[in-house]
N, C-alpha and C. Protein backbone atom coordinates (compact mmCIF):
# COMPACT_ATOMS: atom_id res chain seq x y z
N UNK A 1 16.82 31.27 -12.90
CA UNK A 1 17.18 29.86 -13.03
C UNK A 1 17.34 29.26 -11.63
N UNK A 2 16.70 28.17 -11.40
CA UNK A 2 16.98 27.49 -10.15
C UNK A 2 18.61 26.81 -10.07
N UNK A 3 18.75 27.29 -8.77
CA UNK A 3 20.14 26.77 -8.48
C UNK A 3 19.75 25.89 -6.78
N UNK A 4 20.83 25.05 -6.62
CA UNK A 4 20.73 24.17 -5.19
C UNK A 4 20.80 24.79 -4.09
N UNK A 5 20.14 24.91 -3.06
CA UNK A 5 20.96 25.88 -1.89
C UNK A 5 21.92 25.14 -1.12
N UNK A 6 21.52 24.38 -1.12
CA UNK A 6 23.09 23.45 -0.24
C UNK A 6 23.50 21.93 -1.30
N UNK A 7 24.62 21.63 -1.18
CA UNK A 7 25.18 20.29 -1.74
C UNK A 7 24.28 19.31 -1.41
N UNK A 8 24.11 18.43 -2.23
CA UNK A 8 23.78 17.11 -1.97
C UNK A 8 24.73 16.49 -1.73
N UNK A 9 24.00 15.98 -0.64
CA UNK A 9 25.57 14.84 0.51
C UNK A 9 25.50 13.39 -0.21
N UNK A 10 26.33 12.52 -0.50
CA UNK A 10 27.19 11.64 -0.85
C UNK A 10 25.59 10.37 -0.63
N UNK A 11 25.37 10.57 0.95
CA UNK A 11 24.28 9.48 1.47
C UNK A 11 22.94 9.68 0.17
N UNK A 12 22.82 10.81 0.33
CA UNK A 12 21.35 11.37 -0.25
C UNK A 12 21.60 11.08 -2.05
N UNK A 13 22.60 11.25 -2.26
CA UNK A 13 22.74 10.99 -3.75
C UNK A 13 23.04 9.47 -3.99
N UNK A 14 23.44 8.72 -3.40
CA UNK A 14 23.87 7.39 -3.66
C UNK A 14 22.10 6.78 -3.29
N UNK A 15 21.52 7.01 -2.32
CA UNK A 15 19.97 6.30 -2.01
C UNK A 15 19.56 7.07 -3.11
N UNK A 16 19.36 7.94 -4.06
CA UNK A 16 18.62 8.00 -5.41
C UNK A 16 19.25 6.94 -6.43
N UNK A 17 20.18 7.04 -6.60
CA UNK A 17 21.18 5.97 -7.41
C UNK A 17 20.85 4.33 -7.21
N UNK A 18 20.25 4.31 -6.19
CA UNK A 18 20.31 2.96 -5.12
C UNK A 18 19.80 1.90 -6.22
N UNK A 19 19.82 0.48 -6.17
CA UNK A 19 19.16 -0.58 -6.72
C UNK A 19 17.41 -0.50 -7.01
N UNK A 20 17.18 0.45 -6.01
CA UNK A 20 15.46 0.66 -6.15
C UNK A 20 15.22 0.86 -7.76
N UNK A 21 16.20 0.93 -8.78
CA UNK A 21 15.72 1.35 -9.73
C UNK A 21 16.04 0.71 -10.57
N UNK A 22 16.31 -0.65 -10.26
CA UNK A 22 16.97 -1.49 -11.11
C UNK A 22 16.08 -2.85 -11.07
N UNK A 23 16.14 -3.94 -12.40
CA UNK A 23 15.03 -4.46 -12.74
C UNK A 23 15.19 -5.70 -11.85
N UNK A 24 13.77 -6.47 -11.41
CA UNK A 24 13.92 -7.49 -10.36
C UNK A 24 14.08 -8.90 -11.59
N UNK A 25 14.73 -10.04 -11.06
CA UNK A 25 14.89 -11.18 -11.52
C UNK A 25 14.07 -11.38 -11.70
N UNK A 26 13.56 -12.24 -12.84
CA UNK A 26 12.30 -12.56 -12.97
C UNK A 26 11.71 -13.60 -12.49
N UNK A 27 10.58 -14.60 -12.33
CA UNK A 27 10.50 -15.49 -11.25
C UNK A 27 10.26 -16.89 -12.55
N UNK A 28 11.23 -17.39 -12.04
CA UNK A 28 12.09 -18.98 -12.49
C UNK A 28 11.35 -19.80 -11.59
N UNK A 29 10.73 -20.60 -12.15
CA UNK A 29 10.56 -22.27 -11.31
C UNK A 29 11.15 -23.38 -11.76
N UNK A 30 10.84 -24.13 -10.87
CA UNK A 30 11.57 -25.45 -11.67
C UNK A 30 10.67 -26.60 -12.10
N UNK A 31 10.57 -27.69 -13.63
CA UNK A 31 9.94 -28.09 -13.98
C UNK A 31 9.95 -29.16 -13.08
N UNK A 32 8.38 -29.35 -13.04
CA UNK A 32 8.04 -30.64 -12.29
C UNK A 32 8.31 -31.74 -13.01
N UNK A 33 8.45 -31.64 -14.00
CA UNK A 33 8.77 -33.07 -14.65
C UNK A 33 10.74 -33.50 -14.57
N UNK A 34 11.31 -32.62 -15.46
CA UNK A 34 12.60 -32.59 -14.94
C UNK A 34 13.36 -31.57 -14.34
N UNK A 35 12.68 -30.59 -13.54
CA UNK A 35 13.95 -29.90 -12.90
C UNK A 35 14.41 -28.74 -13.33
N UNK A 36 14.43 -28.63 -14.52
CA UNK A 36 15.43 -27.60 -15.38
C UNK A 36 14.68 -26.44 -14.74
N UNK A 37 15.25 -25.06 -14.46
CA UNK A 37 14.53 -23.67 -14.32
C UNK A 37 14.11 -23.52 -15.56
N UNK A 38 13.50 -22.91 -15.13
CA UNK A 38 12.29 -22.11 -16.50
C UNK A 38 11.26 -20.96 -16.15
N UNK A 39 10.71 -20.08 -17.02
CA UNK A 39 9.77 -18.99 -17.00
C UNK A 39 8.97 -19.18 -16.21
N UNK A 40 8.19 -18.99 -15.54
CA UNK A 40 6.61 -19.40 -15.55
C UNK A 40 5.68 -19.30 -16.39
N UNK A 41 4.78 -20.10 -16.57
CA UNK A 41 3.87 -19.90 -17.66
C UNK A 41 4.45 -20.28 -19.44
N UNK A 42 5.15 -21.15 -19.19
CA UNK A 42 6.23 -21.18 -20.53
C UNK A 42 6.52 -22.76 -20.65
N UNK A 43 6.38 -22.92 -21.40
CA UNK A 43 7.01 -24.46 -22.03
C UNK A 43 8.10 -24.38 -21.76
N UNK A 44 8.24 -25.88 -21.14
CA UNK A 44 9.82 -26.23 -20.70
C UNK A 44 10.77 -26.33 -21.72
N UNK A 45 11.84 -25.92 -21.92
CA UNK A 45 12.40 -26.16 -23.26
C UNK A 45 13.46 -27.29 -22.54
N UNK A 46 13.54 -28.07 -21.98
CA UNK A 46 14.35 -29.48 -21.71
C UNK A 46 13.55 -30.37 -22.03
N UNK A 47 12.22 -30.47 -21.51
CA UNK A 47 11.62 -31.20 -21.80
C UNK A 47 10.15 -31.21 -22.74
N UNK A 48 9.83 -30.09 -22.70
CA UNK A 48 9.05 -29.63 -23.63
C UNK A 48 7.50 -29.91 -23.28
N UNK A 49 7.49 -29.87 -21.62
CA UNK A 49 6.19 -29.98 -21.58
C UNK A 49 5.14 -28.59 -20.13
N UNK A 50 4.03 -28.83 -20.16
CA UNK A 50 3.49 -27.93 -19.34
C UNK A 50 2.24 -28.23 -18.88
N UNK A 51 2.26 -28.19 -18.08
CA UNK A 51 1.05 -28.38 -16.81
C UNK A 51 0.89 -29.76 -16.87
N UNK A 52 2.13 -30.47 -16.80
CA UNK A 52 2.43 -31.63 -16.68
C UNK A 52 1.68 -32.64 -18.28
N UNK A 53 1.26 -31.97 -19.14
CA UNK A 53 1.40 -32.76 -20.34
C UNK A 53 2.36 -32.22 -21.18
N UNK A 54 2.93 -33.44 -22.60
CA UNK A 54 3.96 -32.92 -23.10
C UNK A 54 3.56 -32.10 -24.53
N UNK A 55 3.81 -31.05 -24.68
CA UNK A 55 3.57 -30.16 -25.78
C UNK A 55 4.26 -30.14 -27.17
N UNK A 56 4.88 -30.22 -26.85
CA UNK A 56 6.31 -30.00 -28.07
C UNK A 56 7.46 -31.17 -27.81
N UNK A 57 7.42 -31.64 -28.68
CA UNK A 57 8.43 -32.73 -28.75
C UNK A 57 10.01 -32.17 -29.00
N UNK A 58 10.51 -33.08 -28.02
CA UNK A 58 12.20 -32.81 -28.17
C UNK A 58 13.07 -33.11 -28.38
N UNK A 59 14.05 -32.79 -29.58
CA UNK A 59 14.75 -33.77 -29.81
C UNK A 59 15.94 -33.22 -28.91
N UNK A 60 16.51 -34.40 -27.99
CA UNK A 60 17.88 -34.80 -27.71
C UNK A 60 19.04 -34.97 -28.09
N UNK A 61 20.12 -34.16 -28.50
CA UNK A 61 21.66 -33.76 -29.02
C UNK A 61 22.71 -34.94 -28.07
């Protein structure tokens, strides 16, 4: 059975652990029409439109 020959030091185990493995934000723009962040590639859901025409109508609360 394999066993370790020396400890893993604190540095060496925390840089495996590190953020490298953790998921990146995804990339948010903001609508050219109003502003709101949103997906890319995604209908605005404030305003409900994309590539600057309006798609889906919205109703306002």
């Amino acid at each position: 059975m394999a066993v370790p020959k020396r400890k893993t030091s604190k540095a060496r185990r925390d840089k495996r652990r590190s953020s490298t493995w953790k998921l990146a934000v995804p990339g948010m723009v903001k609508c050219p029409k109003c502003g709101e962040y949103t997906l890319r590639h995604r209908v605005c859901k404030n305003c409900g439109t994309y590539l600057g025409k309006e798609v889906v109508t919205v109703e306002n609360d």
